[in-house]
Structures are given as C-alpha cells and as structure tokens.
C-alpha atoms as a PDB file:
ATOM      1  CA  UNK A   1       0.000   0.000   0.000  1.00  0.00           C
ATOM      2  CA  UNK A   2       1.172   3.402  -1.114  1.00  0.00           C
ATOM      3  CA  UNK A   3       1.016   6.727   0.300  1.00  0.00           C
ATOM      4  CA  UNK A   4       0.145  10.262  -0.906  1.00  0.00           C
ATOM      5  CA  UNK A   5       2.095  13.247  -0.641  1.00  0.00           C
ATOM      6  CA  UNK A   6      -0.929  14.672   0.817  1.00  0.00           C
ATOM      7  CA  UNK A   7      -1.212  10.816   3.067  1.00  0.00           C
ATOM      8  CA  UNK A   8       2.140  10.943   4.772  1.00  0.00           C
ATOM      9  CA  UNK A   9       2.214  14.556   5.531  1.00  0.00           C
ATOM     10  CA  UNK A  10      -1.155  13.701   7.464  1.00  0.00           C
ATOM     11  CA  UNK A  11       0.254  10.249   9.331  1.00  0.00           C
ATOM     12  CA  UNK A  12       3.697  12.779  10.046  1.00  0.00           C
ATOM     13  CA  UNK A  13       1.430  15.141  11.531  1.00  0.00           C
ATOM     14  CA  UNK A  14      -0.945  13.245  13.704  1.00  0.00           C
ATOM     15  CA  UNK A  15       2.001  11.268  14.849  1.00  0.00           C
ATOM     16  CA  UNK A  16       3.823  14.449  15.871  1.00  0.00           C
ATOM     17  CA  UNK A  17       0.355  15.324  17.935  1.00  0.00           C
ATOM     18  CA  UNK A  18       0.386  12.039  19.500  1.00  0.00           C
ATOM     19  CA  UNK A  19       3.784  12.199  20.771  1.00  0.00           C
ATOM     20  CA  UNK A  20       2.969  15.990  21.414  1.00  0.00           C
ATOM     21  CA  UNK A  21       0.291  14.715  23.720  1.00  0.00           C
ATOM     22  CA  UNK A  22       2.208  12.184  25.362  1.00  0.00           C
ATOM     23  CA  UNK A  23       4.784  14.646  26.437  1.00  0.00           C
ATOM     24  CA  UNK A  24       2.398  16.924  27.353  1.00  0.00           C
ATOM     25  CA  UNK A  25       0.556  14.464  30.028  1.00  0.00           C
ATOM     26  CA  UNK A  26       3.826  13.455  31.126  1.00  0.00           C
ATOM     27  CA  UNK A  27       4.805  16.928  31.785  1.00  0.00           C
ATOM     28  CA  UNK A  28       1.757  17.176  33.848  1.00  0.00           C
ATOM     29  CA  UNK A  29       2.451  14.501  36.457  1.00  0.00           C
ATOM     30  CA  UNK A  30       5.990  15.313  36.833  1.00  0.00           C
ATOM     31  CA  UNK A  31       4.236  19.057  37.607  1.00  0.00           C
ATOM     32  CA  UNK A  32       1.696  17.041  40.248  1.00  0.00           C
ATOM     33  CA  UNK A  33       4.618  15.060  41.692  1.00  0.00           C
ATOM     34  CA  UNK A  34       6.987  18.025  42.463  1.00  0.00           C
ATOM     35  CA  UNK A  35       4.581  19.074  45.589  1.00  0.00           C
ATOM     36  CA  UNK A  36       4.771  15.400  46.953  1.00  0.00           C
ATOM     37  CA  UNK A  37       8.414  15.637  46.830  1.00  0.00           C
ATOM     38  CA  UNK A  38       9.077  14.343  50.379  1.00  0.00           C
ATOM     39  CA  UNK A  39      12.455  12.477  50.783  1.00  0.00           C
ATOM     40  CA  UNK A  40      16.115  14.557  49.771  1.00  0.00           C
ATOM     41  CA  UNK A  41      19.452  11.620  48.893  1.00  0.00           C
ATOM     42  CA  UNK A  42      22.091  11.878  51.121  1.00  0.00           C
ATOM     43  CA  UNK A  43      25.533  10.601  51.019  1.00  0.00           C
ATOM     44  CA  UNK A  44      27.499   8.964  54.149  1.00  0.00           C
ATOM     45  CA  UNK A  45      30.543  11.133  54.884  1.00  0.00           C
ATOM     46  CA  UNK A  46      33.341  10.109  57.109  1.00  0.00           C
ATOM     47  CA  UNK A  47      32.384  10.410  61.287  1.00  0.00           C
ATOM     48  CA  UNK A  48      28.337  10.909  60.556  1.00  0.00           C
ATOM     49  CA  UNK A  49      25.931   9.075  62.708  1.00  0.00           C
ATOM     50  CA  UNK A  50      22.270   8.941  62.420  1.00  0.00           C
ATOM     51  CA  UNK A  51      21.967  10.962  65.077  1.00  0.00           C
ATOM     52  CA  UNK A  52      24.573  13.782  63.314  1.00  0.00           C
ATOM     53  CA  UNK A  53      22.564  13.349  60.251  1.00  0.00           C
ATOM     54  CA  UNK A  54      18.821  13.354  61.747  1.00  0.00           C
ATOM     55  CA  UNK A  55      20.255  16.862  63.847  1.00  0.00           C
ATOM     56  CA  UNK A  56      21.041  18.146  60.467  1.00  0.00           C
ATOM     57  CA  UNK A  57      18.089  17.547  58.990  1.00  0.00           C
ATOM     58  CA  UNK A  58      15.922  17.201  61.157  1.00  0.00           C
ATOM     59  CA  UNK A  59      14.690  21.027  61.792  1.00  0.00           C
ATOM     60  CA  UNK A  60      12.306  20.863  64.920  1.00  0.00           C
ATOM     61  CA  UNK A  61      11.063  17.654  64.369  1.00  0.00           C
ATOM     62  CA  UNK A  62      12.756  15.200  67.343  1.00  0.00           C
ATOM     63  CA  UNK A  63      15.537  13.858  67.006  1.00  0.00           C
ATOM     64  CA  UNK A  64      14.821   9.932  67.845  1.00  0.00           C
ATOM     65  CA  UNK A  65      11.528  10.546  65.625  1.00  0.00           C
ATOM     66  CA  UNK A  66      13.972  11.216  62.305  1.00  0.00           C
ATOM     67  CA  UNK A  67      16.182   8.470  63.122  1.00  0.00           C
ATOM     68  CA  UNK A  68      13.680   6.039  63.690  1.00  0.00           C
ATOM     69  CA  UNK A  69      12.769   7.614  59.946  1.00  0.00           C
ATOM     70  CA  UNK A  70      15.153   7.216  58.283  1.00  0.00           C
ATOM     71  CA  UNK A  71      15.936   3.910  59.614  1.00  0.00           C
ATOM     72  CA  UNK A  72      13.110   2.582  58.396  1.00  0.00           C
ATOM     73  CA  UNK A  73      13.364   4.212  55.020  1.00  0.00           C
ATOM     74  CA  UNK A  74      16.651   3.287  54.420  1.00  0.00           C
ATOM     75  CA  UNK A  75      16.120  -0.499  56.092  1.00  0.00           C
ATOM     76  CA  UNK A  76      19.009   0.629  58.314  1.00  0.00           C
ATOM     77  CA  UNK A  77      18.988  -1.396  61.989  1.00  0.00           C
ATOM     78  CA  UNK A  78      22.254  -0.050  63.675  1.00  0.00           C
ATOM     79  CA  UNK A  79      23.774   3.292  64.074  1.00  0.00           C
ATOM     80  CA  UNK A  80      26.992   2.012  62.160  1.00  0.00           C
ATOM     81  CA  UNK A  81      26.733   4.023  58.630  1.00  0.00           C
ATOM     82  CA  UNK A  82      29.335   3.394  55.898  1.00  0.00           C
ATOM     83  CA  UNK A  83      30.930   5.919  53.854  1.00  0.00           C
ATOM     84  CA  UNK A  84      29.576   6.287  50.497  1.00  0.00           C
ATOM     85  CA  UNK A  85      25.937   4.841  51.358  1.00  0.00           C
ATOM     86  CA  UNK A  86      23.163   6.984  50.145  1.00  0.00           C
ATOM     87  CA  UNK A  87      20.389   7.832  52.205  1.00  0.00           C
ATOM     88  CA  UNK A  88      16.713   9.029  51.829  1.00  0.00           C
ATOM     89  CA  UNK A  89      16.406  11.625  54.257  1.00  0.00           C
ATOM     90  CA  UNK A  90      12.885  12.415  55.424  1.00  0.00           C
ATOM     91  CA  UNK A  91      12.157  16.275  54.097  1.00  0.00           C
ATOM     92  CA  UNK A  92      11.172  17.903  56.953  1.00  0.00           C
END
C-alpha cells in the first residue's frame, strides 16, 4: 500500500500530535509530583551518625523521631553508617 504526498504529511502530523500529547501528560504529572516531593538523597561522609545526620536535617522535628525515619526508610537497623551509602532523608 502506497502513500500520498498529501497521506504521509497527514500520518507525520498526527504522529507528531500524538507524541505531542504524550509529552504533554507526562509533563503534567511530573508538575503534580513536584509538591509530593518528600524524601532529599544523602551521602554517608566520614564520622556521621544517624543521630549527626537526623540533627542536620531534622529542623524541629525530634531527634529519635527522624532516626527512627530514616531507619526505616533506608532499612538501616544499627547506628553504624558506611561511607559512600546513600540515604533518603525524610524532608522535613
């Protein structure tokens, strides 16, 4: 099956809508999504702790609360970090 001039400039431009649309939806949830933002990445430095990190970022939120946080974000179970890990850090 052949194509007219007139055919494949049509199919070119209701694919270019169609991919225009795509983007354009996809644009929209990334828009919804930045509000819900709720977690920063962190990256273990020589001598932190939990409890040096969780002060740091933990504005006036308790301490223990944002450790127990981001142990359980991070599946973390002891205060021994290593260097280099990254961390999800609750947003506070």
């Amino acid at each position: 099956m052949k194509l007219t001039k007139k055919g494949k400039k049509c199919l070119v431009f209701v694919s270019v809508l169609i991919l225009l649309g795509v983007f354009a939806l996809s644009q929209v949830d990334v828009l919804a999504n930045k509000e819900e933002v709720k977690y920063i990445s962190y990256i273990v430095r020589e001598q932190d702790s939990l409890w040096s990190i969780a002060e740091e970022f933990g504005g006036e939120e308790d301490i223990r609360k944002t450790v127990y946080e981001i142990q359980k974000l991070n599946g973390v179970k002891s205060d021994s970090l290593k260097v280099g890990t990254r961390l999800f850090i609750p947003n506070v």
